[in-house]
Protein backbone atom coordinates (compact mmCIF):
# COMPACT_ATOMS: atom_id res chain seq x y z
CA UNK A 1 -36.75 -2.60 4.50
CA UNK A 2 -33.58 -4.77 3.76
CA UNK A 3 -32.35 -7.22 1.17
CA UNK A 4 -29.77 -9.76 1.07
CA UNK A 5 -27.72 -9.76 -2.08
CA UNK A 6 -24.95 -11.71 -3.18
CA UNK A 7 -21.32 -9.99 -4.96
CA UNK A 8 -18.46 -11.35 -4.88
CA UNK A 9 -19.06 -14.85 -3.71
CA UNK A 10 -20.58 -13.24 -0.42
CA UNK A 11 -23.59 -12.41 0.69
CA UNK A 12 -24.65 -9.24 2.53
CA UNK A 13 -27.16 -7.68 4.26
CA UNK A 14 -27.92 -4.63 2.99
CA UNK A 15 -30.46 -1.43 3.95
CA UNK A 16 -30.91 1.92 2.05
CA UNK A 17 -28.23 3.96 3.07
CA UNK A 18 -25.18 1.53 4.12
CA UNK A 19 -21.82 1.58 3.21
CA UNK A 20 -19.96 -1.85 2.74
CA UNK A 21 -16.49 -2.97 1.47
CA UNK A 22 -17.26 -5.43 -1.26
CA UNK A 23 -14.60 -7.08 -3.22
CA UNK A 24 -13.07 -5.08 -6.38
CA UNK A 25 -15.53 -3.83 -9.06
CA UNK A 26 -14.06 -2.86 -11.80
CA UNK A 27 -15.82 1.04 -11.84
CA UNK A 28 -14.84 4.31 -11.05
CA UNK A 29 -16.08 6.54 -8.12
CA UNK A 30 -19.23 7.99 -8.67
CA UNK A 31 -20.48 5.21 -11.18
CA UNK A 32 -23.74 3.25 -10.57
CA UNK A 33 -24.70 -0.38 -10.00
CA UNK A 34 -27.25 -2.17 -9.74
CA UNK A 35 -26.98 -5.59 -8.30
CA UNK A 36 -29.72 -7.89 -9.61
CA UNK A 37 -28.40 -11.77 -7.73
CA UNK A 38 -31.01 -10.51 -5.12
CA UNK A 39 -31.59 -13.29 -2.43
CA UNK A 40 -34.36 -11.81 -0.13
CA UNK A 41 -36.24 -8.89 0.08
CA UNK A 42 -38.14 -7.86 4.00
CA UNK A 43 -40.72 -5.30 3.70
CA UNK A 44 -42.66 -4.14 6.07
CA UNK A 45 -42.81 -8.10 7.77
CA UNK A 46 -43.68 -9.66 4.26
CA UNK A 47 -40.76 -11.51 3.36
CA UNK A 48 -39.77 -12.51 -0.30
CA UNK A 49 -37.50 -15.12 -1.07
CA UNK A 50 -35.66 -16.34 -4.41
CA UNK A 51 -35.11 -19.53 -5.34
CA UNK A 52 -32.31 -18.96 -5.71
CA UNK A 53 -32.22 -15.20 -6.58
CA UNK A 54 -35.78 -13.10 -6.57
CA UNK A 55 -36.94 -12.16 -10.31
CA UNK A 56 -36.98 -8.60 -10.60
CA UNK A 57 -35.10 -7.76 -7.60
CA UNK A 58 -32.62 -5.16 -7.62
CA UNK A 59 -30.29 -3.10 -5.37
CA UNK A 60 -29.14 0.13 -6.41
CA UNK A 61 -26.01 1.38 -5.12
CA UNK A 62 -23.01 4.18 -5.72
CA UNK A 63 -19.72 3.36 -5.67
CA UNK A 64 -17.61 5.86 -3.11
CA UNK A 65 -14.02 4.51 -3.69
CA UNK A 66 -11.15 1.97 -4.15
CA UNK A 67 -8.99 0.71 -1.62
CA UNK A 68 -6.48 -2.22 -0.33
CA UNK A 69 -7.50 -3.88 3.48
CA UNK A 70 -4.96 -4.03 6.08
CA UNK A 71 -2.61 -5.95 5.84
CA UNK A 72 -3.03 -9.25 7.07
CA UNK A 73 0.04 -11.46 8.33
CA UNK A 74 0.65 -15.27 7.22
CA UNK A 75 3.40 -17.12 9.63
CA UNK A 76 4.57 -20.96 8.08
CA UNK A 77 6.54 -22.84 11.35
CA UNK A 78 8.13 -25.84 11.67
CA UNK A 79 9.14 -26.58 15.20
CA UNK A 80 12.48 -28.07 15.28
CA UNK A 81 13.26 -27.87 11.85
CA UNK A 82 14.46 -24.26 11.48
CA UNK A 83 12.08 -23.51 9.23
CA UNK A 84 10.00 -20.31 9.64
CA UNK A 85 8.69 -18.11 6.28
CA UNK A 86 6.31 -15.25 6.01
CA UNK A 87 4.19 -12.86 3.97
CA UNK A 88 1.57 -10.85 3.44
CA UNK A 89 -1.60 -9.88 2.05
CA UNK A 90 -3.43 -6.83 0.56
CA UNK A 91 -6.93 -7.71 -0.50
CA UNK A 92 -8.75 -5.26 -2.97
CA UNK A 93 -11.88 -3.70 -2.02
CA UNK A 94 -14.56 -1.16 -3.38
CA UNK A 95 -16.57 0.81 -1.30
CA UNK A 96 -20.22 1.40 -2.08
CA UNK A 97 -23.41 2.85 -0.83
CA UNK A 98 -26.36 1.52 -1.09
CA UNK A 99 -29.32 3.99 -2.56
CA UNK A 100 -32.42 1.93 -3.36
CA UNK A 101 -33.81 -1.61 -3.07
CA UNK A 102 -36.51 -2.73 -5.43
CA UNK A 103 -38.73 -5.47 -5.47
């Protein structure tokens, strides 16, 4: 059994058991979500899917921590121009695991 669900302007692919890296929710480790933008829903080869989301479709899930990415370079160059500037990003994540899907 898997779902796809949506957080974050993403969408995921999600079974019971798996950890992702979704970005920041605003909840502390141990708290409980439930994610309810539910896209599609496989069971046992009957497939269910929402137009857009599925009503009465939920994910369950736990979060597990907080965190930052890597970091992740950005290089501006202008060839012959002496011109070169650069920075960097952290992106915010939490990570959750997922404990039930619903239909």
């Amino acid at each position: 059994m898997y779902a796809v669900i949506e957080t974050g302007g993403k969408q995921y692919r999600v079974e019971n058991g798996t950890y992702l890296k979704v970005e920041k929710l605003e909840l502390g480790e141990g708290d409980s979500i439930v994610f309810d933008k539910v896209l599609m829903i496989e069971e046992e080869g009957d497939v269910k899917v929402g137009l857009p989301f599925i009503n009465g479709g939920k994910v369950t899930a736990t979060v597990l921590s907080q965190g930052r990415h890597k970091k992740i370079k950005i290089v501006k160059f202008r060839r012959r121009k002496h011109h070169m500037k650069t920075a960097g990003h952290r992106q915010y994540y939490t990570e959750i695991q997922i404990t039930g899907i619903s239909a």
